[in-house]
Protein backbone atom coordinates (compact mmCIF):
# COMPACT_ATOMS: atom_id res chain seq x y z
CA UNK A 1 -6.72 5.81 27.16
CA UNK A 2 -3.52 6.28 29.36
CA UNK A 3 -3.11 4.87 32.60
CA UNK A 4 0.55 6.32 33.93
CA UNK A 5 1.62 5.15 37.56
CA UNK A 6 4.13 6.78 39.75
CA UNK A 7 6.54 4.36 41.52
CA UNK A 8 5.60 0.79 43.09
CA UNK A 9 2.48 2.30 44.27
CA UNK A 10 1.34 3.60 41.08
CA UNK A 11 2.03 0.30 39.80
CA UNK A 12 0.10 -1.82 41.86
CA UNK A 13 -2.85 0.37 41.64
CA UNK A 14 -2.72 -0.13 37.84
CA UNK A 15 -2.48 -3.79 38.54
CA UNK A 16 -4.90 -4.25 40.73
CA UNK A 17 -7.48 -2.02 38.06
CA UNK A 18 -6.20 -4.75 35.44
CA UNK A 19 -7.38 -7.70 37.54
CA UNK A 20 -10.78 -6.38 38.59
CA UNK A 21 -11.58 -4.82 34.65
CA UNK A 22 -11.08 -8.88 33.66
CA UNK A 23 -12.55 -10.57 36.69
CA UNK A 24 -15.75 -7.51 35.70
CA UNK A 25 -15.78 -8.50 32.37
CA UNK A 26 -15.84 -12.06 32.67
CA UNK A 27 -19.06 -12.55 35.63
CA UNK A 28 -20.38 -10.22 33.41
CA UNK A 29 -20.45 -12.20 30.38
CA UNK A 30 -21.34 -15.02 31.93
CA UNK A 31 -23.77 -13.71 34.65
CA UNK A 32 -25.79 -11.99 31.60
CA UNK A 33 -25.07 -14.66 28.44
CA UNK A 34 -24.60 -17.59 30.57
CA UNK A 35 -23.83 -20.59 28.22
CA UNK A 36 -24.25 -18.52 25.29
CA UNK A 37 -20.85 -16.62 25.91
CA UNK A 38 -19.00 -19.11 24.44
CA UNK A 39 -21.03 -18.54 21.67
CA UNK A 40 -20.43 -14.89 21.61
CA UNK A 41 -16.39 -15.42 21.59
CA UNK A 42 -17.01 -18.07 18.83
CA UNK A 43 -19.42 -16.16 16.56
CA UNK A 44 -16.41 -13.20 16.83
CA UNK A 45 -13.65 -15.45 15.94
CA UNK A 46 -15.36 -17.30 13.12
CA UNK A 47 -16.14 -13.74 11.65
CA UNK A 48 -12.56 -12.38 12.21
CA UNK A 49 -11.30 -15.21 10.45
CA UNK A 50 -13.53 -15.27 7.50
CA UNK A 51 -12.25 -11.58 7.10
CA UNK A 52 -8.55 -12.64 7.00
CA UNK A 53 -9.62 -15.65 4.56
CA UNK A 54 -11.51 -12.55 2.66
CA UNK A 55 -8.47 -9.95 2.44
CA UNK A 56 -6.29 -12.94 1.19
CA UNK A 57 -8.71 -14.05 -1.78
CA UNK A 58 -8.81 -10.11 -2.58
CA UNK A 59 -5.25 -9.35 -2.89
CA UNK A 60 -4.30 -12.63 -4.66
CA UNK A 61 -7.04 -12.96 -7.04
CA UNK A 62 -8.83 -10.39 -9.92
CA UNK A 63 -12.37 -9.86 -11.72
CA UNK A 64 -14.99 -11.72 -9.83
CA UNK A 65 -13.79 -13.55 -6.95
CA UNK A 66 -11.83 -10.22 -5.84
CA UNK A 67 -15.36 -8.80 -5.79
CA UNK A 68 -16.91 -12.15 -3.72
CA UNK A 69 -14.18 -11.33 -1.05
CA UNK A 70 -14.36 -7.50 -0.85
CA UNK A 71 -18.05 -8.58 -0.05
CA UNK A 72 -17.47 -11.05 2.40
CA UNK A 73 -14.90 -9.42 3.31
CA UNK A 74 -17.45 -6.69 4.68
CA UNK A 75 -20.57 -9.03 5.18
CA UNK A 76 -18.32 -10.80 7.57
CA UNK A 77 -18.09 -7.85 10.63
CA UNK A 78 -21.59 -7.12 9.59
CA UNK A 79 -22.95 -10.69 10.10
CA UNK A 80 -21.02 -10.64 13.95
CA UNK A 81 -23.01 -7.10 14.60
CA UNK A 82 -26.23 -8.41 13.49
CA UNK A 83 -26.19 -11.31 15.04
CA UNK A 84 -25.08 -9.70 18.30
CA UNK A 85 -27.84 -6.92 17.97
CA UNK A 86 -30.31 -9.71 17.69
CA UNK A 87 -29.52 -11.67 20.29
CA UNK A 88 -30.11 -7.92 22.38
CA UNK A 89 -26.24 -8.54 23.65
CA UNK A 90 -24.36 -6.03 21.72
CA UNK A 91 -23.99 -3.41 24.64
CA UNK A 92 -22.58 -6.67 26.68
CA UNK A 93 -19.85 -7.33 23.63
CA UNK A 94 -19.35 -3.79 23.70
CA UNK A 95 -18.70 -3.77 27.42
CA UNK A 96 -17.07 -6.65 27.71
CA UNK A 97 -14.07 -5.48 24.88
CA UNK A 98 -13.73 -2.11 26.80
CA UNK A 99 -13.13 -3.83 29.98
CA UNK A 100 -10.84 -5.81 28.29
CA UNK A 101 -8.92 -2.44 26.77
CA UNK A 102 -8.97 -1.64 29.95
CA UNK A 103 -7.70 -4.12 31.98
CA UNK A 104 -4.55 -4.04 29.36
CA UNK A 105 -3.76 -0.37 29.03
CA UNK A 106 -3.84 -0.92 33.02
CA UNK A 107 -1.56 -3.81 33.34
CA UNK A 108 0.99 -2.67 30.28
CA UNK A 109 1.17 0.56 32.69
CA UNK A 110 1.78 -1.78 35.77
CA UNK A 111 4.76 -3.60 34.15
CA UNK A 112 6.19 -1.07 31.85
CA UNK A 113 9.37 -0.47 32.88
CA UNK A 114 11.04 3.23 33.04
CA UNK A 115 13.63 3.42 29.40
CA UNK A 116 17.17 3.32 30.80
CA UNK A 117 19.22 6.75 29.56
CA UNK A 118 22.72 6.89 29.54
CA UNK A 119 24.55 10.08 28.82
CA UNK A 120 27.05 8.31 26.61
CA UNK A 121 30.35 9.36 25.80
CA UNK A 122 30.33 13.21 25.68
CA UNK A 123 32.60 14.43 22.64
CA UNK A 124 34.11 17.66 21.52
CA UNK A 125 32.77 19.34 18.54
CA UNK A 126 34.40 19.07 15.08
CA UNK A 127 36.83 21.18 13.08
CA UNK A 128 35.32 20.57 9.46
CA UNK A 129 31.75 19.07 9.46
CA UNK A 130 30.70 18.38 6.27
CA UNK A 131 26.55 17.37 5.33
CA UNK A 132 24.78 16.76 2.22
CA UNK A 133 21.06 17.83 2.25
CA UNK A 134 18.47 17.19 -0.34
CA UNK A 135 15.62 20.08 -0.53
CA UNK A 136 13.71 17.32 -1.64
CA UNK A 137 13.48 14.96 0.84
CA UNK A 138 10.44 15.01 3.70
CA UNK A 139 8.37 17.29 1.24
CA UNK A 140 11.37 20.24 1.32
CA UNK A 141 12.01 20.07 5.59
CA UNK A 142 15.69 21.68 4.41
CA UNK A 143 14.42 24.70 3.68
CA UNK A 144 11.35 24.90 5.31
CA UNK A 145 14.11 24.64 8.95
CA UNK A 146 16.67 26.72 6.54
CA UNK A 147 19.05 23.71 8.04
CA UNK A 148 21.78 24.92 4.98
CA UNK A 149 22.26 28.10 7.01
CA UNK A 150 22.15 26.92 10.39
CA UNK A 151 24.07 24.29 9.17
CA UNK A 152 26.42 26.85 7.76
CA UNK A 153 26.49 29.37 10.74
CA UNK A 154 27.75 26.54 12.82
CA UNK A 155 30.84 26.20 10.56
CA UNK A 156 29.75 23.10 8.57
CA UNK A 157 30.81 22.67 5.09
CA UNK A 158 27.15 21.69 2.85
CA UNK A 159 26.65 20.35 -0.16
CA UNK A 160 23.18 20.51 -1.62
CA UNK A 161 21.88 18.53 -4.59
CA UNK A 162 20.28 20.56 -6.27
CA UNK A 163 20.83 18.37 -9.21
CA UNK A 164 17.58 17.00 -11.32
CA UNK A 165 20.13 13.57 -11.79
CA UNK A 166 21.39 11.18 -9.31
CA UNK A 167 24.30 12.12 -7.69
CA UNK A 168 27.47 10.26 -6.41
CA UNK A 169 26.97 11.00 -2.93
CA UNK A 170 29.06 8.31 -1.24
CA UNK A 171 32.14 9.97 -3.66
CA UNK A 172 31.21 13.41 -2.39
CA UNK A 173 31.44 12.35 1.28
CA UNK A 174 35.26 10.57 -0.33
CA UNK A 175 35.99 14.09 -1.95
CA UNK A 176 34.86 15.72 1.67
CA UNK A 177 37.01 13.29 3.66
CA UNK A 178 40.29 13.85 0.85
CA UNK A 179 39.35 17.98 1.82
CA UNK A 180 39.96 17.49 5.69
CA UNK A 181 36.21 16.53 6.74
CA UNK A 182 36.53 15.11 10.72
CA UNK A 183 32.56 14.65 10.16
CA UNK A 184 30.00 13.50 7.74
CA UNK A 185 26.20 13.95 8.35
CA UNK A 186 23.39 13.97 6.16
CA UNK A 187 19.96 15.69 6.39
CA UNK A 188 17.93 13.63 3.61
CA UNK A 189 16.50 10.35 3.10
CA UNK A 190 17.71 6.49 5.09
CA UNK A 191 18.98 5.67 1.51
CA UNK A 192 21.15 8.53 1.35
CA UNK A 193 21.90 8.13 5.45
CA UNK A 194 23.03 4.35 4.55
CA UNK A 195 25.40 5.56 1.83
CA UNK A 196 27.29 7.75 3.55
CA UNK A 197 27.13 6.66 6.67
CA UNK A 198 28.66 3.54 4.92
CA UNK A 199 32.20 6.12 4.50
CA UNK A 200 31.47 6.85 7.42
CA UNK A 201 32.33 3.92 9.13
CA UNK A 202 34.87 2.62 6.42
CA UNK A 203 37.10 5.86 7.13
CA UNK A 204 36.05 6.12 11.07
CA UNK A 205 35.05 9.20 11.06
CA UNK A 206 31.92 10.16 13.31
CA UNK A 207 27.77 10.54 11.52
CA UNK A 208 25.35 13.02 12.00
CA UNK A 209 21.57 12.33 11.28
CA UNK A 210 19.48 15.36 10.63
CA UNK A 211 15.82 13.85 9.89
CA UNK A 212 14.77 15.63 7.17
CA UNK A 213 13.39 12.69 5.18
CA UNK A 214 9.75 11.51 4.89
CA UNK A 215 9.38 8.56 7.16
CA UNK A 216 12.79 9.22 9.25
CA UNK A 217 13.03 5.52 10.80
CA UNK A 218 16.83 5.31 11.56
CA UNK A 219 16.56 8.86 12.99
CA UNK A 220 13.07 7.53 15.25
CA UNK A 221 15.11 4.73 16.59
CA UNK A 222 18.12 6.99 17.64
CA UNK A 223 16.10 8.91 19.41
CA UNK A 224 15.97 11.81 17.68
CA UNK A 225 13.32 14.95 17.50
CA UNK A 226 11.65 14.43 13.71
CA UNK A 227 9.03 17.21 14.30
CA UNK A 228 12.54 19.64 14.41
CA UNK A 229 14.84 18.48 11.82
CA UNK A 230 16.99 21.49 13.11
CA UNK A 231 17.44 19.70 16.65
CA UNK A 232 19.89 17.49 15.24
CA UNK A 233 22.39 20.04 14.40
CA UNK A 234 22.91 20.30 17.83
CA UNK A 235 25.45 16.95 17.63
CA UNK A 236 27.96 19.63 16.11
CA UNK A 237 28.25 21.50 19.55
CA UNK A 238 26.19 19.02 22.42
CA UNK A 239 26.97 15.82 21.47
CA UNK A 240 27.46 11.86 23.23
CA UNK A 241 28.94 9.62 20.80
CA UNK A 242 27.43 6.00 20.05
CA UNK A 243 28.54 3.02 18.54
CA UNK A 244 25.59 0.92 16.62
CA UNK A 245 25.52 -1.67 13.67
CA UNK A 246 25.71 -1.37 9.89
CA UNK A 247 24.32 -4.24 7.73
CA UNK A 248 25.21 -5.12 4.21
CA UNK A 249 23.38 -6.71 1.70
CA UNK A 250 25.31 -7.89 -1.73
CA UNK A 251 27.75 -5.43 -0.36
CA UNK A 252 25.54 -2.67 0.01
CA UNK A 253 25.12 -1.17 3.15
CA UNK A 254 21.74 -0.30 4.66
CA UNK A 255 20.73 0.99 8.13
CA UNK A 256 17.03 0.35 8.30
CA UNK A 257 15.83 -2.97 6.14
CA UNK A 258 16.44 -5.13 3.35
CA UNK A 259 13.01 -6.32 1.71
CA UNK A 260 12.37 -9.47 -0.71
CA UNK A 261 9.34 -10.64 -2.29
CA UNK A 262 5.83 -8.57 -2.45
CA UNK A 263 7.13 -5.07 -1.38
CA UNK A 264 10.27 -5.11 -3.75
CA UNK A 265 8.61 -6.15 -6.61
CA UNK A 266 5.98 -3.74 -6.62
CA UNK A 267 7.74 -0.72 -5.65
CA UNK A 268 9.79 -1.88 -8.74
CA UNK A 269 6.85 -1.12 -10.89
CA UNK A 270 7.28 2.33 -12.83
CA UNK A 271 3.56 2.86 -12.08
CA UNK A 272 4.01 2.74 -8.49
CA UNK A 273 4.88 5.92 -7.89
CA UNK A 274 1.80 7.37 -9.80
CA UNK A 275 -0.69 5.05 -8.36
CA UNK A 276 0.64 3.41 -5.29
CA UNK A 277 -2.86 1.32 -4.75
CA UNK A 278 -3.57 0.76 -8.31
CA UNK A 279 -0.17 -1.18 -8.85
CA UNK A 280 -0.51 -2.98 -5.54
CA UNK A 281 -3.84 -4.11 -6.67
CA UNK A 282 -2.59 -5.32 -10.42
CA UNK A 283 0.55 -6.82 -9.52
CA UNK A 284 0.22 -8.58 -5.86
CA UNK A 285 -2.24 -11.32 -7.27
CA UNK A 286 0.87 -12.74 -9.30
CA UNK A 287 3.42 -12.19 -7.00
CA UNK A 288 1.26 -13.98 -4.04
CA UNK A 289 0.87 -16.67 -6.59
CA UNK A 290 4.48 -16.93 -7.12
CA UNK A 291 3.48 -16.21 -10.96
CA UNK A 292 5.43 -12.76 -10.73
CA UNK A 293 9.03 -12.92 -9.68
CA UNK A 294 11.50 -15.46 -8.30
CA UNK A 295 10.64 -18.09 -6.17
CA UNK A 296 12.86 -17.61 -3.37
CA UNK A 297 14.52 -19.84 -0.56
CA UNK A 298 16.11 -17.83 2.17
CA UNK A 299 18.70 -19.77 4.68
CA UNK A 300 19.20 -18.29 8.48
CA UNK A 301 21.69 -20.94 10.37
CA UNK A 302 19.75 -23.99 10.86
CA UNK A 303 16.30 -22.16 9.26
CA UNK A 304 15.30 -22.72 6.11
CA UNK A 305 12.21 -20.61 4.89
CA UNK A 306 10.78 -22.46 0.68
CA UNK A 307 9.02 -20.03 -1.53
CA UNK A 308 7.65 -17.08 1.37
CA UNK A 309 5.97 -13.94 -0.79
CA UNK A 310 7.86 -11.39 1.58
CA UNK A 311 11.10 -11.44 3.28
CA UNK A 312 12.57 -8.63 5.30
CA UNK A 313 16.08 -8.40 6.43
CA UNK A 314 16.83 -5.65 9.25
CA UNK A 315 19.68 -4.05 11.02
CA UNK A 316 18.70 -5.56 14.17
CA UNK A 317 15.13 -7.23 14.99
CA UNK A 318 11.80 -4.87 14.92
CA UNK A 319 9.00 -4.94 17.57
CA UNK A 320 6.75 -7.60 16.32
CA UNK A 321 4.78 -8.19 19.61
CA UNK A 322 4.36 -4.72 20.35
CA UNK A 323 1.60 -3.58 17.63
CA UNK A 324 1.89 0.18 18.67
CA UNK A 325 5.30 -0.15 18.55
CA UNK A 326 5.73 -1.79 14.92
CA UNK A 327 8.47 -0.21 12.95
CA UNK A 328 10.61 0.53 15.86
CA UNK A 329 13.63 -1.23 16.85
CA UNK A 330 14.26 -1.30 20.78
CA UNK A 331 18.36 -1.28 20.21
CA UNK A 332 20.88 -0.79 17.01
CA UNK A 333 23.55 -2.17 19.08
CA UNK A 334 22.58 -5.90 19.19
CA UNK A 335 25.29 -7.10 16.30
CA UNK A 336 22.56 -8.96 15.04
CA UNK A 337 19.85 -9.06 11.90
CA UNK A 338 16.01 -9.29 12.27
CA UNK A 339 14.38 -11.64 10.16
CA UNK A 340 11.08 -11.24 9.26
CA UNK A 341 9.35 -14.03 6.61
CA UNK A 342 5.48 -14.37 5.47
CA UNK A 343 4.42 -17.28 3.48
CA UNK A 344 0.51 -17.79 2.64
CA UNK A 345 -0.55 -20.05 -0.30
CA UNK A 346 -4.07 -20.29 0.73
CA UNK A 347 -6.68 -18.60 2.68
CA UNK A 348 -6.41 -20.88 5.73
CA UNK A 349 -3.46 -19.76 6.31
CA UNK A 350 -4.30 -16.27 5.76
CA UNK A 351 -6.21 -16.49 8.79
CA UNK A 352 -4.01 -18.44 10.97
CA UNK A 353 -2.17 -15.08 10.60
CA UNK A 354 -4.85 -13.58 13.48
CA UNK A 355 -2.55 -15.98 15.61
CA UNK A 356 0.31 -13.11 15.42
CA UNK A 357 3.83 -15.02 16.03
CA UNK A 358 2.69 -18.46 16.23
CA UNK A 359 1.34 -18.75 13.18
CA UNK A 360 2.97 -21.22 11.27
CA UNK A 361 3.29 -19.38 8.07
CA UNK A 362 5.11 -16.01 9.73
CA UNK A 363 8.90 -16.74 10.78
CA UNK A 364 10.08 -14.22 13.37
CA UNK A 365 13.97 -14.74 14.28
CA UNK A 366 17.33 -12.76 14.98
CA UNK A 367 20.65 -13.99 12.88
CA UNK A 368 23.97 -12.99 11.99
CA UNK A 369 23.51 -13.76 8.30
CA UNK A 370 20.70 -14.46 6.22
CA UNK A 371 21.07 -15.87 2.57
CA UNK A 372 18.21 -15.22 0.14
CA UNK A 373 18.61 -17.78 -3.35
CA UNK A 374 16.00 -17.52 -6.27
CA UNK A 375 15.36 -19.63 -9.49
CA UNK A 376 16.59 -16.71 -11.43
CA UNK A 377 20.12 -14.87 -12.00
CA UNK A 378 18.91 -11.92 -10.26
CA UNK A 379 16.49 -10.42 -7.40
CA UNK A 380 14.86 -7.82 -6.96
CA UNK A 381 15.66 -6.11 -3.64
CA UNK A 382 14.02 -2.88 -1.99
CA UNK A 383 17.18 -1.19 0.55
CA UNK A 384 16.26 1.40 3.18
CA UNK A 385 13.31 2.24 0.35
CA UNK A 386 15.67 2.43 -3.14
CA UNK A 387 14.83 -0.51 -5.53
CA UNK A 388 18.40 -2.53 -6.31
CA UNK A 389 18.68 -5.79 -8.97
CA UNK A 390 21.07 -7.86 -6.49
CA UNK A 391 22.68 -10.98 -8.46
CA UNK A 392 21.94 -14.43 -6.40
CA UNK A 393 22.44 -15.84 -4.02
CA UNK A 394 22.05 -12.25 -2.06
CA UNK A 395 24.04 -12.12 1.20
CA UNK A 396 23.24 -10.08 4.36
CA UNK A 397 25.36 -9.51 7.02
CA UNK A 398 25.70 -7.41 9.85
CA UNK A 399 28.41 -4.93 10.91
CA UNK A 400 28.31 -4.76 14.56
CA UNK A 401 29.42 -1.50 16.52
CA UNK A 402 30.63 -0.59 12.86
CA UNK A 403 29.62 3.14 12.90
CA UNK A 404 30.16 6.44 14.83
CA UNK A 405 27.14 8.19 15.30
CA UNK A 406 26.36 11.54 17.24
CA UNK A 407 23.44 12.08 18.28
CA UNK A 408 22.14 15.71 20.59
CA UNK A 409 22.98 15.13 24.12
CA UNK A 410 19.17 16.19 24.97
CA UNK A 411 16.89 14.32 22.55
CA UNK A 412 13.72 12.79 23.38
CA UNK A 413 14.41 9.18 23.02
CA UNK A 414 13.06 5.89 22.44
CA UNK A 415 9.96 4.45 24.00
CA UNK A 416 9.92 1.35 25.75
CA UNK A 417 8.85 -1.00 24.37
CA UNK A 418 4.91 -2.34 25.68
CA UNK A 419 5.50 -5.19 28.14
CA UNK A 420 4.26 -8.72 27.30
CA UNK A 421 0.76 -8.97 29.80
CA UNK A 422 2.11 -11.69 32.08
CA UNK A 423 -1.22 -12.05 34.69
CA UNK A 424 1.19 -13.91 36.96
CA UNK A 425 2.74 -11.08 37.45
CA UNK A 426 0.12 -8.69 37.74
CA UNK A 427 -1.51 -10.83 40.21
CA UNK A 428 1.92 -11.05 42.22
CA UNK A 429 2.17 -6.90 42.28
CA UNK A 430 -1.72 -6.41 42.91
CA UNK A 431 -1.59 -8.66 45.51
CA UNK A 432 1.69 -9.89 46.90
CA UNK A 433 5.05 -8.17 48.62
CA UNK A 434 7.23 -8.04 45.71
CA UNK A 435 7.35 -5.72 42.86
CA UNK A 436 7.10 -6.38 39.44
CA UNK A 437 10.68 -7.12 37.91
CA UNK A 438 11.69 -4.84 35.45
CA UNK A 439 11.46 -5.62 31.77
CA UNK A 440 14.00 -4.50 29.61
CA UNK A 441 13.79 -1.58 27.30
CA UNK A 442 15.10 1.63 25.62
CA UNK A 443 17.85 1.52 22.43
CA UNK A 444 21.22 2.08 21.52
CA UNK A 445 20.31 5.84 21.63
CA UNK A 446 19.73 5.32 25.17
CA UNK A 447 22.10 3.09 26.53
């Protein structure tokens, strides 16, 4: 469903088709259930939260009570239906929630603000571009774009590992620099991107992204085209120049995130590679029992977080409000970390989860440093996806307006991010003079 106005008009159409799909859904409800729609809403709430109560007992326990919650787990949804069906109201529920999609799509249409672009700082091209590219990465996107030899035909210097063993990447981007390099870029994975985009910004010299790794996320919040890898190339002869923030955890810089907790430990596992949902399965019941790995204590200013199962540490905050938006950052120019903390110990709060950011066991903040301790020597520490042993206490810190990055002058950009649905408003642009104020947006790549 996509509701796209055009200007103020536009706008308070979409507004106006928010407010009626609510005010519709609501006399319906009632005019139909009549006192038995507060039992409808309850009976849907009661079943949502028995499922969140479910997933928890599953993922933290084995053998028999996994199996009780997988089948509450389903029996819960089922139970809402049935009872639904035989009260004869299901086509109302069903009604009444697509009104309700409605009436949001409408009003995030009626207060989404336009993305702010900015040129930025056109730049000339360089004398001796140097990349490293891995045929490996993104399921072998080098040569399926044959980005060596465009790479190549625009005078860039390439390096491929072709290697079977790790190489030294961050001292091949040294050896480039010591050869006359005026530019490093990569076309690989974020964990190679963070290394030598790390040289990058030690030496000053300007970063290319090509995104030809799997998931691409520090290329998707620049802006850049992932489905054409080759696009990005075009930063060697149509280029703006920006200036966004490193982060550095134990010393080691990342561009993306810096995960504690669940998600490290289990990608730790050699079997995780083999059997991603296997090894999830066998190893999260001790680590959500704090019976697997440290028990950690992680200090942000004034915050203090005891024993939370995950922790992630980002180069400036992700959307967290924004569900179709999660994994995107809205700017890498903020000079600040995202914090990002989960702690559940029983299925309560499990479900108080279904409360999004105001649930008291989810800690949603933005910091300049973050300090993660443990009751052991050592953590275990997953950076822009590589698995690291970090010695404790681990310390993260941001780098702000630390690197040079080019970026295509014509790129598609970053979304805005989906406005918060503030009926105030709506009602003010539906029916009043003024418009509705513009909510910020966009990234670094487009500011």
């Amino acid at each position: 469903m996509h509701v796209a106005p055009h200007g103020h008009r536009g706008r308070r159409r979409s507004a106006r088709l928010a407010v009626a799909a609510v005010v519709v859904a609501v006399v319906l409800l009632v005019s139909v259930a009549g006192a038995g729609a507060l039992v409808l809403v309850a009976v849907g709430l009661v079943g949502s939260a028995l499922t969140a109560a479910a997933a928890w007992w599953a993922l933290s326990r084995r053998g028999a009570v996994r199996g009780i919650a997988v089948v509450l787990g389903v029996a819960g949804p089922v139970a809402v239906l049935a009872a639904y069906v035989a009260a004869g109201l299901l086509w109302l529920v069903l009604l009444s929630l697509g009104l309700w999609v409605l009436a949001a799509v409408a009003g995030w249409a009626a207060l989404r603000a336009d993305a702010p672009v900015s040129a930025g700082r056109r730049v000339p091209a360089p004398r001796h571009p140097w990349f490293v590219m891995n045929p490996r990465s993104g399921g072998g996107k080098v040569g399926r774009f044959s980005l060596v030899e465009r790479a190549r035909a625009l005078g860039a210097e390439v390096e491929v590992l072709s290697a079977p063993h790790p190489v030294d990447v961050a001292g091949c981007a040294r050896d480039a620099l010591a050869r006359g390099a005026d530019l490093l870029g990569v076309a690989g994975g974020d964990g190679t991107q963070a290394l030598v985009a790390g040289v990058a910004a030690e030496h000053g010299v300007p970063f290319v992204v090509v995104p030809a790794g799997t998931r691409n996320h520090f290329a998707l919040d620049l802006g850049l085209d992932r489905d054409d890898p080759s696009r990005g190339l075009d930063a060697l002869t149509d280029a703006v120049e920006l200036r966004v923030d490193l982060a550095r955890v134990g010393g080691r810089v990342f561009v993306n995130n810096a995960s504690f907790g669940a998600y490290a430990e289990v990608v730790r596992s050699p079997a995780y590679r083999d059997d991603k949902a296997g090894t999830v399965l066998q190893l999260l019941p001790e680590v959500l029992t704090h019976h697997r790995g440290p028990r950690l204590t992680v200090t942000a200013g004034a915050v203090r977080l005891d024993a939370p199962q995950a922790v992630l540490v980002s180069n400036n905050p992700y959307r967290v409000g924004d569900r179709a938006g999660l994994g995107r950052r809205d700017r890498l120019d903020g000079g600040v970390l995202g914090l990002l903390g989960i702690t559940v110990d029983t299925a309560v709060q499990a479900a108080e989860l279904l409360r999004g950011r105001r649930a008291p066991g989810l800690a949603v903040l933005t910091c300049h440093e973050v300090v993660v301790d443990a009751d052991a020597p050592q953590v275990r520490v997953g950076v822009d996806g590589e698995a690291l042993d970090l010695p404790t206490p681990v310390r993260c810190v941001t780098q702000p307006g630390a690197l040079r990055v080019r970026v295509p002058r014509t790129r598609p950009g970053v979304p805005p991010p989906r406005p918060r649905l503030e009926w105030r408003r709506l009602l003010q642009l539906a029916f009043g003079r003024a418009p509705a104020s513009a909510a910020p947006g966009g990234s670094a790549a487009e500011r």
